[in-house]
PDB file of N, CA and C in Angstrom:
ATOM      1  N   UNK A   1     194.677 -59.377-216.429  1.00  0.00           N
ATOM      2  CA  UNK A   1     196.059 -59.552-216.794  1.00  0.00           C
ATOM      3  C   UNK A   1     196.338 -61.053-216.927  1.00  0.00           C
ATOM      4  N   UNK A   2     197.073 -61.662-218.012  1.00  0.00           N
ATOM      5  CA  UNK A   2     197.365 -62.711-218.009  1.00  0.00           C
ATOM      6  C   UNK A   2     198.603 -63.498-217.177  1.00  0.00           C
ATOM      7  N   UNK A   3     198.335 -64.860-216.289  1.00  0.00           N
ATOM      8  CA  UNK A   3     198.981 -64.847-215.402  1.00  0.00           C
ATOM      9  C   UNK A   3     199.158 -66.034-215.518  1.00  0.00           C
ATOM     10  N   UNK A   4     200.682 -66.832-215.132  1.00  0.00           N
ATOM     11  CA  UNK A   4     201.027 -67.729-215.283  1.00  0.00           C
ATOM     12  C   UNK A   4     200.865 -68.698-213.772  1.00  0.00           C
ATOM     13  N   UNK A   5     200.275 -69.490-213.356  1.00  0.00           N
ATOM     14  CA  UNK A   5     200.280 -70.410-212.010  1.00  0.00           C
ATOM     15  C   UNK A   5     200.809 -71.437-211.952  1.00  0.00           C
ATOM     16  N   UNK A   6     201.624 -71.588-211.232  1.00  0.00           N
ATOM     17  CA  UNK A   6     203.007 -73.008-211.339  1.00  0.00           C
ATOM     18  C   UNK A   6     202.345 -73.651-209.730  1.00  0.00           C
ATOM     19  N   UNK A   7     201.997 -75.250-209.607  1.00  0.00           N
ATOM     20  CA  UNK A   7     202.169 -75.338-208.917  1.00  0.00           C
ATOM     21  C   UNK A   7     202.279 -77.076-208.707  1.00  0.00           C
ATOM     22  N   UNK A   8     203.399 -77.001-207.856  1.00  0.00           N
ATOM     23  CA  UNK A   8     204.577 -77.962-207.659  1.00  0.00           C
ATOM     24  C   UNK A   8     203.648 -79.166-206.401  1.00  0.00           C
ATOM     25  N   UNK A   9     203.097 -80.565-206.881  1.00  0.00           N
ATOM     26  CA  UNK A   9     202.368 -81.156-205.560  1.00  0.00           C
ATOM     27  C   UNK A   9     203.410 -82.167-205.466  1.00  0.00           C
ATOM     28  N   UNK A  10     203.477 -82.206-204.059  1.00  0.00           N
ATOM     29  CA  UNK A  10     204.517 -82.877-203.241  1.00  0.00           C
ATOM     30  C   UNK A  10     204.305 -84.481-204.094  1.00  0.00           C
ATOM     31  N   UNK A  11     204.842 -85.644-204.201  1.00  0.00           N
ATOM     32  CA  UNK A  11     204.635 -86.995-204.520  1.00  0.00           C
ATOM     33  C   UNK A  11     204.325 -87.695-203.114  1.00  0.00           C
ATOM     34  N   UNK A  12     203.921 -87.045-202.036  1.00  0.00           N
ATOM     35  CA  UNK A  12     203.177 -88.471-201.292  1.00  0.00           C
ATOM     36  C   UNK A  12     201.777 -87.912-202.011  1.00  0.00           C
ATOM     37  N   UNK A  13     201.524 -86.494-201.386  1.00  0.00           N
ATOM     38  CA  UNK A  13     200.658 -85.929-201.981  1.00  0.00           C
ATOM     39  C   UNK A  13     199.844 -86.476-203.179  1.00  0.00           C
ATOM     40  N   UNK A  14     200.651 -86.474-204.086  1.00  0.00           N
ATOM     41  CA  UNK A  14     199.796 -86.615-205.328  1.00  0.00           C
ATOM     42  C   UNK A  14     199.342 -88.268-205.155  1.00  0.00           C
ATOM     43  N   UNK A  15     200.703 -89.018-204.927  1.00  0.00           N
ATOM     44  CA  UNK A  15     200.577 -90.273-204.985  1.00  0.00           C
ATOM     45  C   UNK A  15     198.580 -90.467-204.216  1.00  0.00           C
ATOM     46  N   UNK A  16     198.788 -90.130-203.194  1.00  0.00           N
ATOM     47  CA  UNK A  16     197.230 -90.040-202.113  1.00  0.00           C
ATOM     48  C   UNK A  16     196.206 -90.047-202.869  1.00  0.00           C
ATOM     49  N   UNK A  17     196.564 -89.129-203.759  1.00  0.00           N
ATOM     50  CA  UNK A  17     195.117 -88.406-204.347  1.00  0.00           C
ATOM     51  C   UNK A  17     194.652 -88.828-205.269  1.00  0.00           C
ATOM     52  N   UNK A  18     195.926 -89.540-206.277  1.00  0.00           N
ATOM     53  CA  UNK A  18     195.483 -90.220-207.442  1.00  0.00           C
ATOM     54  C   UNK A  18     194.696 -91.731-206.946  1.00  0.00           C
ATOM     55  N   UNK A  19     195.390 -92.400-206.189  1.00  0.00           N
ATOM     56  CA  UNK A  19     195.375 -93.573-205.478  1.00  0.00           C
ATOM     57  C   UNK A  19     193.567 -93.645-205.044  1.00  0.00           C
ATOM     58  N   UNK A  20     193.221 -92.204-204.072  1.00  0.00           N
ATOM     59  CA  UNK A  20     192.360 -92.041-204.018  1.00  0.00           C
ATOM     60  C   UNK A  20     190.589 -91.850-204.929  1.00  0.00           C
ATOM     61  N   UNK A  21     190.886 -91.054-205.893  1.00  0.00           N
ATOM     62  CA  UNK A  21     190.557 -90.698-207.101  1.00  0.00           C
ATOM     63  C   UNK A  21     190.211 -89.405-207.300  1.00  0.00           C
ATOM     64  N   UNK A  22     191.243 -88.707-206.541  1.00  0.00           N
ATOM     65  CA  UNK A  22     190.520 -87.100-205.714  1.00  0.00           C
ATOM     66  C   UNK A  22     190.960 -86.354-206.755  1.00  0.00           C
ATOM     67  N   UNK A  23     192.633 -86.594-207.612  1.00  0.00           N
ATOM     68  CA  UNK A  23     193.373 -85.886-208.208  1.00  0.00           C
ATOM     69  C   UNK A  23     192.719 -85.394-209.417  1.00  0.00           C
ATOM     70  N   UNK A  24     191.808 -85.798-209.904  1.00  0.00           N
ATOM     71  CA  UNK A  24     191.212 -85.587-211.761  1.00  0.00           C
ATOM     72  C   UNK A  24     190.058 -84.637-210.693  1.00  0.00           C
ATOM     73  N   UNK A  25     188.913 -84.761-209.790  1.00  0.00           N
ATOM     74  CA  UNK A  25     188.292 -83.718-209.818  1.00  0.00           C
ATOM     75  C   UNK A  25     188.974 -82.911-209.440  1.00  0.00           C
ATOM     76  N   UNK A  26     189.931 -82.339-208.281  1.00  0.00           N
ATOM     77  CA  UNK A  26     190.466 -81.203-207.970  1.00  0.00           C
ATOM     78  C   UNK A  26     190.616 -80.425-208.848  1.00  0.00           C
ATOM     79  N   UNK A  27     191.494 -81.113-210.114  1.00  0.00           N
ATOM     80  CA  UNK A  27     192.255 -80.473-211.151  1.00  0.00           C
ATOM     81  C   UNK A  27     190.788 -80.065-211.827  1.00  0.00           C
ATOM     82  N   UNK A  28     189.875 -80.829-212.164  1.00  0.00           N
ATOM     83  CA  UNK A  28     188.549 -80.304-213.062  1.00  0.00           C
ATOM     84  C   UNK A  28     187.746 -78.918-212.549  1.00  0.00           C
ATOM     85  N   UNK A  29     187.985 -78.800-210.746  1.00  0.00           N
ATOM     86  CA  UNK A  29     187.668 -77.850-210.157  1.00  0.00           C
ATOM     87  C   UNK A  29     188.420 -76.182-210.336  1.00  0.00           C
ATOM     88  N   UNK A  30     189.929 -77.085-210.894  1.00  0.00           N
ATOM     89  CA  UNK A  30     190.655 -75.891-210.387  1.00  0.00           C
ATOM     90  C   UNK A  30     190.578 -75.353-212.279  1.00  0.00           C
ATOM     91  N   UNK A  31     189.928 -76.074-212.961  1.00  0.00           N
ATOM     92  CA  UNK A  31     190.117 -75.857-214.619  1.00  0.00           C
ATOM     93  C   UNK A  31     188.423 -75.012-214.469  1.00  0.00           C
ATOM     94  N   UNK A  32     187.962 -75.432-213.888  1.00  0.00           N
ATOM     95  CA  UNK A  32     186.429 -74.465-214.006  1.00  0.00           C
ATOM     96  C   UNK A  32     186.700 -73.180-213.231  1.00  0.00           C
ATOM     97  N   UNK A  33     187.199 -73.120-212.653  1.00  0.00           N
ATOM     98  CA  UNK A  33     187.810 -71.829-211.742  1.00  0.00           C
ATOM     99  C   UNK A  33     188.870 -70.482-212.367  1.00  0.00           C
ATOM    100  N   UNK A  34     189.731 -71.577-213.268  1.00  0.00           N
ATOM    101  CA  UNK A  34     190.992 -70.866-213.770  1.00  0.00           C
ATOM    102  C   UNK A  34     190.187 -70.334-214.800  1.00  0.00           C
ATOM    103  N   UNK A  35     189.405 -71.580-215.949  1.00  0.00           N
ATOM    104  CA  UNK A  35     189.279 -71.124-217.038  1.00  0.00           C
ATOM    105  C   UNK A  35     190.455 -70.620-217.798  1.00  0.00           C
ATOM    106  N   UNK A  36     191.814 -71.363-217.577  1.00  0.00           N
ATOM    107  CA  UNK A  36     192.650 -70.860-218.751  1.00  0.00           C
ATOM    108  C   UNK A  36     192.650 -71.372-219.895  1.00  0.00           C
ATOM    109  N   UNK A  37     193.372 -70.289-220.478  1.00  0.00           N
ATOM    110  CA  UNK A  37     193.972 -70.459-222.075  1.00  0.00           C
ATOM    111  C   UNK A  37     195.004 -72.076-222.415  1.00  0.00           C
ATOM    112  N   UNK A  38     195.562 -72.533-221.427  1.00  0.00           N
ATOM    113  CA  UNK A  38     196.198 -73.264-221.961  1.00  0.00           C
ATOM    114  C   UNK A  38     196.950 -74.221-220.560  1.00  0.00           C
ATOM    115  N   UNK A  39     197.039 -74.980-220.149  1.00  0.00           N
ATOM    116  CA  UNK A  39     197.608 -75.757-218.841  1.00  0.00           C
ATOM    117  C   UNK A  39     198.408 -76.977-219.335  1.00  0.00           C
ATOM    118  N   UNK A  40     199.366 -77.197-218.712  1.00  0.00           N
ATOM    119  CA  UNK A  40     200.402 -77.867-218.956  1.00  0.00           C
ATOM    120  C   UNK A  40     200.768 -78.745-217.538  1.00  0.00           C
ATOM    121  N   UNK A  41     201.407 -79.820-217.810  1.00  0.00           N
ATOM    122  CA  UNK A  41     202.038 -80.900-217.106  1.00  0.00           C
ATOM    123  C   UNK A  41     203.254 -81.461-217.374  1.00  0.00           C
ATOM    124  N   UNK A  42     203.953 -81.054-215.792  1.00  0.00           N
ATOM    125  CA  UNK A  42     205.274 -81.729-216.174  1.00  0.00           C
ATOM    126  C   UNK A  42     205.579 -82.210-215.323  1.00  0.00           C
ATOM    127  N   UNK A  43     206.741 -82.564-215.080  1.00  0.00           N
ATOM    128  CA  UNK A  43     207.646 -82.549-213.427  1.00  0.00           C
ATOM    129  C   UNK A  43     208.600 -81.475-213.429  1.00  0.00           C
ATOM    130  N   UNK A  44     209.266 -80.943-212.104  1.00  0.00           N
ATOM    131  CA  UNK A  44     209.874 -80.015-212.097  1.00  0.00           C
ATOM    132  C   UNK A  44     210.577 -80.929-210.862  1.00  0.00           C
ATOM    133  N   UNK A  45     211.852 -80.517-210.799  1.00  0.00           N
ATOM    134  CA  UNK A  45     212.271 -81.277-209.613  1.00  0.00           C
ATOM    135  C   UNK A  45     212.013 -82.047-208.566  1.00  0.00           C
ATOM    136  N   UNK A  46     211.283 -83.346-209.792  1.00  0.00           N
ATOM    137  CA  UNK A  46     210.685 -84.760-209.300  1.00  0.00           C
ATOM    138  C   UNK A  46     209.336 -84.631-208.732  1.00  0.00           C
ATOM    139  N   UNK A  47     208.986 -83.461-208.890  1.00  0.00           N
ATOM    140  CA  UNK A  47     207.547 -83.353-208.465  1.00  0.00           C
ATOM    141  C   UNK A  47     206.518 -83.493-209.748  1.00  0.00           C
ATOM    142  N   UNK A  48     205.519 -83.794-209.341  1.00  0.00           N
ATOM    143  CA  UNK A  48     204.290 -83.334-210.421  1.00  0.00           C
ATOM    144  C   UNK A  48     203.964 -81.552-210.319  1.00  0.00           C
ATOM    145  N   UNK A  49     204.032 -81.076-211.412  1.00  0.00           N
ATOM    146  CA  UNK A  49     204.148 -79.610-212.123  1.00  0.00           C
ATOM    147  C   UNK A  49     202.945 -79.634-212.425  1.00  0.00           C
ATOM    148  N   UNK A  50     201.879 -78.257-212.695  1.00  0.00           N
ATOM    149  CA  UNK A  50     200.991 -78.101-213.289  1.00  0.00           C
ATOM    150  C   UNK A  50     201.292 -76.675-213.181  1.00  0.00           C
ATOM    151  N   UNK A  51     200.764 -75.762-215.187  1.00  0.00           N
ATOM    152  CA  UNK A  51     201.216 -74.865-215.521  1.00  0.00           C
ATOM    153  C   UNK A  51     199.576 -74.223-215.814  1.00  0.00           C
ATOM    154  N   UNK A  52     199.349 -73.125-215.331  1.00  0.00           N
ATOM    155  CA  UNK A  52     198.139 -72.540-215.627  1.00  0.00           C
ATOM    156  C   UNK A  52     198.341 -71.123-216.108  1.00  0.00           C
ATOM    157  N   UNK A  53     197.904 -71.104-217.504  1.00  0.00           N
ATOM    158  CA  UNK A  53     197.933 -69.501-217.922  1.00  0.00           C
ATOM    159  C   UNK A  53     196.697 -69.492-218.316  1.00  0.00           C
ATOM    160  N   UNK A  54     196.123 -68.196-217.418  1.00  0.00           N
ATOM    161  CA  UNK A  54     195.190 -67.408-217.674  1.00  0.00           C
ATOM    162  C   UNK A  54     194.753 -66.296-217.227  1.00  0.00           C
ATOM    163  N   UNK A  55     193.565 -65.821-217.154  1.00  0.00           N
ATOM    164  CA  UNK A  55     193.472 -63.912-217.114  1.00  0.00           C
ATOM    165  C   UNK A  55     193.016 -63.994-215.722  1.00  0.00           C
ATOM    166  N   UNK A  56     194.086 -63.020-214.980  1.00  0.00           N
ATOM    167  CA  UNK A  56     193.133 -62.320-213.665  1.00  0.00           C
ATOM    168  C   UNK A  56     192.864 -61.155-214.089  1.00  0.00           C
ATOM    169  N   UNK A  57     190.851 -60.674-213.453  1.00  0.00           N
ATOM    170  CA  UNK A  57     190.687 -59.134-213.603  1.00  0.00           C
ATOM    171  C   UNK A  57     191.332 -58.620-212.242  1.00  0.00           C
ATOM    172  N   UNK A  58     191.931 -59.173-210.982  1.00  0.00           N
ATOM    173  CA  UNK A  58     192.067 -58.267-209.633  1.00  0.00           C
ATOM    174  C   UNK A  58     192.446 -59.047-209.065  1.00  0.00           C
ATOM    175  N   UNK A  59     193.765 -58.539-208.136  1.00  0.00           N
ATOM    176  CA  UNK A  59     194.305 -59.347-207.238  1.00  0.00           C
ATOM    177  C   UNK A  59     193.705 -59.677-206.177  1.00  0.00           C
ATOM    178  N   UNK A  60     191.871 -59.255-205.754  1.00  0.00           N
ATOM    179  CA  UNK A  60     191.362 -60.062-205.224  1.00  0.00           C
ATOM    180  C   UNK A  60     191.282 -61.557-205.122  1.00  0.00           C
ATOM    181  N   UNK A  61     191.452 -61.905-206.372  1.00  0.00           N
ATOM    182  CA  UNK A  61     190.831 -63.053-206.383  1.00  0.00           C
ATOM    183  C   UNK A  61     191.661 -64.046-206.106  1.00  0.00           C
ATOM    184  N   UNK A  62     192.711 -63.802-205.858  1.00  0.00           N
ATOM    185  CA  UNK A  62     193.985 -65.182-205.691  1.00  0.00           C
ATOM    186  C   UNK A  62     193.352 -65.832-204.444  1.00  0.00           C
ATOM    187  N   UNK A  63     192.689 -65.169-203.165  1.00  0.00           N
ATOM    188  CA  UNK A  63     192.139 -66.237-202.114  1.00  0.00           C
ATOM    189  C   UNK A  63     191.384 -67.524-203.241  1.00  0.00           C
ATOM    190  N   UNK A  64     190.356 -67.204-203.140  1.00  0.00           N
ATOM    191  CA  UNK A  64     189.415 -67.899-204.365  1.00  0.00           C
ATOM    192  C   UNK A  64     190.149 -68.852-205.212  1.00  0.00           C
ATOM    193  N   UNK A  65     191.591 -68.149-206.315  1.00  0.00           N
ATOM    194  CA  UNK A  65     191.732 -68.819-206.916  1.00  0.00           C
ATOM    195  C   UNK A  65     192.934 -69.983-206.701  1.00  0.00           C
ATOM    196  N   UNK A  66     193.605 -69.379-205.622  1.00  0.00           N
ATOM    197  CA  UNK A  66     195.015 -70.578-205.720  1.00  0.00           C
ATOM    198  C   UNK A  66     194.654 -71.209-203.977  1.00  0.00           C
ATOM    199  N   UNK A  67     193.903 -70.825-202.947  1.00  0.00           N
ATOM    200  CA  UNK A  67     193.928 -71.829-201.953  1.00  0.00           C
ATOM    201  C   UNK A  67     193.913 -73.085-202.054  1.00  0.00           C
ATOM    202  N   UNK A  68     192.386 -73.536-203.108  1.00  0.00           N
ATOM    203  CA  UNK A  68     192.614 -74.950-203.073  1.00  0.00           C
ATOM    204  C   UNK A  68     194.448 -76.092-203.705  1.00  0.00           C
ATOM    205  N   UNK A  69     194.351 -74.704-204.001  1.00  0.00           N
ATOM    206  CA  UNK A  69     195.892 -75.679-204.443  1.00  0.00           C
ATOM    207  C   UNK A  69     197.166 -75.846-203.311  1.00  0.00           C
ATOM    208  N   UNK A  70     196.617 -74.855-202.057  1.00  0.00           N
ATOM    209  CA  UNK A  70     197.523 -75.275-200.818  1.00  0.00           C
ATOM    210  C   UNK A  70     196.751 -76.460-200.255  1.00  0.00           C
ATOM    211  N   UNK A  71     195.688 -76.180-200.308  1.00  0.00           N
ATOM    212  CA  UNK A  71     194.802 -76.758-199.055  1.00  0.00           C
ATOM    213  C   UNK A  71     194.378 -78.344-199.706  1.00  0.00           C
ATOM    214  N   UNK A  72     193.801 -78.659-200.965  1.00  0.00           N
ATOM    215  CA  UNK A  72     194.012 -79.880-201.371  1.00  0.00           C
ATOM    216  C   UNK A  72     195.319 -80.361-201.715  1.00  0.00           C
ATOM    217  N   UNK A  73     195.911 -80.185-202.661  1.00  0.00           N
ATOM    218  CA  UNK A  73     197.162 -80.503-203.114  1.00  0.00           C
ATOM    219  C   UNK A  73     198.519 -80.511-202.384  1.00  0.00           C
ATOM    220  N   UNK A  74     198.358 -79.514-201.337  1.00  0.00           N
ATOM    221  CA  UNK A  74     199.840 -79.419-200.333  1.00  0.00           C
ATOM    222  C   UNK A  74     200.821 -78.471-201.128  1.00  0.00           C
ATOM    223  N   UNK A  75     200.498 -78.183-202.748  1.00  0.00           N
ATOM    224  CA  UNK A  75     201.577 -77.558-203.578  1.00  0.00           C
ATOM    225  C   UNK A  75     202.111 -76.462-203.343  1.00  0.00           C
ATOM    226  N   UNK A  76     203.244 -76.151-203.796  1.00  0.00           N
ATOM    227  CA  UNK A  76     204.538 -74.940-204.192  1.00  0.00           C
ATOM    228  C   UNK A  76     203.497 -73.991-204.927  1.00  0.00           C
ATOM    229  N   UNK A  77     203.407 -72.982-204.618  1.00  0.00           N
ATOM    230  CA  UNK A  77     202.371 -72.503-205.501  1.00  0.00           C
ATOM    231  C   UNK A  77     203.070 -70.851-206.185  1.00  0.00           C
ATOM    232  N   UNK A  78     202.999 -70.857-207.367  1.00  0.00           N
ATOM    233  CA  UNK A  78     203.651 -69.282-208.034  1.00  0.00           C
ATOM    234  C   UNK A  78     202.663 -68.882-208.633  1.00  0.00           C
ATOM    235  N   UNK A  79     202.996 -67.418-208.735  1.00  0.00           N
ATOM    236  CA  UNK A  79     201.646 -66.375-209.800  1.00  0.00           C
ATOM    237  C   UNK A  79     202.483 -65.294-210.588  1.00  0.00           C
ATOM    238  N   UNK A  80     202.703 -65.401-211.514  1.00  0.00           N
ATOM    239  CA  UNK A  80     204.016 -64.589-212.628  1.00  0.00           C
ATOM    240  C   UNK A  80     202.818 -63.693-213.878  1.00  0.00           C
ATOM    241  N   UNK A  81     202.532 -62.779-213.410  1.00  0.00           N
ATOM    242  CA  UNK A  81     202.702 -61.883-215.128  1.00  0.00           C
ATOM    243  C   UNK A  81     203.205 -62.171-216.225  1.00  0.00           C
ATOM    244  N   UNK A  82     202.351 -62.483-217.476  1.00  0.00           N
ATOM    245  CA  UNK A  82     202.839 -63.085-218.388  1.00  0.00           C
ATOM    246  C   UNK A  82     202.433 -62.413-219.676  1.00  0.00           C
ATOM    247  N   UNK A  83     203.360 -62.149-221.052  1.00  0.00           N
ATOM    248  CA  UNK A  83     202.974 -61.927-222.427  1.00  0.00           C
ATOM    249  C   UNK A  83     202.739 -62.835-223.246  1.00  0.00           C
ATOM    250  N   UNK A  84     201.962 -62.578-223.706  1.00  0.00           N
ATOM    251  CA  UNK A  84     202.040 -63.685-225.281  1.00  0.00           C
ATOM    252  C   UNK A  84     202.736 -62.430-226.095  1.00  0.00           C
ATOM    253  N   UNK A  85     203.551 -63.346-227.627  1.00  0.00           N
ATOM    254  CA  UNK A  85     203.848 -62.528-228.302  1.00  0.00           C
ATOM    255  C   UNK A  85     203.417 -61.530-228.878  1.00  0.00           C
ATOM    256  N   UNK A  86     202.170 -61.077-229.099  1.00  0.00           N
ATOM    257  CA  UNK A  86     201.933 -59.416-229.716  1.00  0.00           C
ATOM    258  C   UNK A  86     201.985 -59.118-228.553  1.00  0.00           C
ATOM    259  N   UNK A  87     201.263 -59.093-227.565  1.00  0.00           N
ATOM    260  CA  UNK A  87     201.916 -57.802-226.264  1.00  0.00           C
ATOM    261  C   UNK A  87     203.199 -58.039-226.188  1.00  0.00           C
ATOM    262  N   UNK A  88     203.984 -58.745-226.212  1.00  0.00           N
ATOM    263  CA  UNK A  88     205.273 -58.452-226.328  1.00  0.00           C
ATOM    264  C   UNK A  88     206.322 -57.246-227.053  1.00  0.00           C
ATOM    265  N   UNK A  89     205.152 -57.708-228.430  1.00  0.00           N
ATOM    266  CA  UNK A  89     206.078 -56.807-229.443  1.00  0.00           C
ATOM    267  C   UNK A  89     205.197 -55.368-229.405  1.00  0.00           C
ATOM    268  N   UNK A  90     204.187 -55.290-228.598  1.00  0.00           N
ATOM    269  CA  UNK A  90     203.007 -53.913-228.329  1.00  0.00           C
ATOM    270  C   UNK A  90     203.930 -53.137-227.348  1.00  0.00           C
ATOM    271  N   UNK A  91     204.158 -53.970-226.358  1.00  0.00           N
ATOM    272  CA  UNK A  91     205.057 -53.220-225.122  1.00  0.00           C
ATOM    273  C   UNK A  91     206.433 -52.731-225.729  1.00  0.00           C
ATOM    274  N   UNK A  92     207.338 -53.582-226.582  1.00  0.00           N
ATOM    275  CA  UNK A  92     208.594 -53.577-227.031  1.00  0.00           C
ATOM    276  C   UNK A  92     208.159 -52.056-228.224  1.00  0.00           C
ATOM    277  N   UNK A  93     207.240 -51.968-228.879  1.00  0.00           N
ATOM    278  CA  UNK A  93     206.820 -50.837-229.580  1.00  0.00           C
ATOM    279  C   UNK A  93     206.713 -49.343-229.188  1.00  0.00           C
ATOM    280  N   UNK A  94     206.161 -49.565-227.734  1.00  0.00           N
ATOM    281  CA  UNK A  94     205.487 -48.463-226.903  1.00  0.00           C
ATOM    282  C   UNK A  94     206.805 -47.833-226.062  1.00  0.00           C
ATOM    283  N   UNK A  95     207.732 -48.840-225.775  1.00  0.00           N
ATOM    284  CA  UNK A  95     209.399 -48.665-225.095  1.00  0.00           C
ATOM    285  C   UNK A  95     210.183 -47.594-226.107  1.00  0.00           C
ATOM    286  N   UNK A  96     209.806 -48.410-227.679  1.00  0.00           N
ATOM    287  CA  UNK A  96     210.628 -47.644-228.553  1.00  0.00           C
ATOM    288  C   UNK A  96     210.270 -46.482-228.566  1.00  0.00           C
ATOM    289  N   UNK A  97     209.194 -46.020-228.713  1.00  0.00           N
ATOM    290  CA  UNK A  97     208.824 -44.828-229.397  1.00  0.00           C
ATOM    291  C   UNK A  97     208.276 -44.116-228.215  1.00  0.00           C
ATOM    292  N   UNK A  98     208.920 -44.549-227.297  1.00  0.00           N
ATOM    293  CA  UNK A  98     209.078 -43.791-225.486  1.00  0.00           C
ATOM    294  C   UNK A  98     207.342 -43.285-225.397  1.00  0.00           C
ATOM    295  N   UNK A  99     206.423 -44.229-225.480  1.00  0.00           N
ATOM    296  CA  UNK A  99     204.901 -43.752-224.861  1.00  0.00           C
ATOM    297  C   UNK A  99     204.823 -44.802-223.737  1.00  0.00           C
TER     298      UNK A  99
END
C-alpha cells in the first residue's frame, strides 16, 4: 500500500547532525530502506519536514522502517495511506457503480 511518512526533526536536533555530518547518511539510510517514489523537504512549523511516499507490503515493517527516525533524528513521526490519481479515480469508479 502506498504510504505517506512525515517526519518533523526537532532544530537542535537537526542543527547536531548536520554540524556533525550524520544528517546526509541517515537520510541516505532511510532512502535505501524506504525506497520511495518520491521525498520531499520542507519546514512545517519551523522544523525541518521530510515527506516520504512509498509502498508498504505489511504493517510489520514500520519497526524496521520508521525507528531510526525516532531514535536518530528525535522526529514527529506520521504514516497516512495515500492515492495517486488513477486509484483515486479506480476507487471513486468502484463507489459509483457500488462494487
Amino acid at each position: 500500500m502506498r504510504m505517506v511518512l512525515t517526519a518533523r526533526i526537532p532544530t537542535r536536533t537537526g542543527n547536531e547532525l548536520i554540524q556533525s555530518g550524520q544528517l546526509s547518511k541517515i537520510m541516505e539510510s532511510a532512502f535505501a530502506a524506504l525506497q520511495p517514489e518520491a521525498a520531499y523537504f520542507t519546514l512545517d512549523d519551523g522544523e525541518r519536514t521530510a515527506f516520504f511516499y512509498f509502498d508498504m507490503r505489511e504493517s510489520s515493517q514500520m519497526p524496521t522502517l520508521l525507528e531510526s527516525f525516532f531514535m536518530d533524528l528525535n522526529a514527529k513521526v506520521s504514516l497516512r495511506p495515500v492515492m495517486n490519481a488513477a486509484e483515486w479515480r479506480t476507487g471513486l469508479s468502484e463507489l459509483m457503480s457500488g462494487t
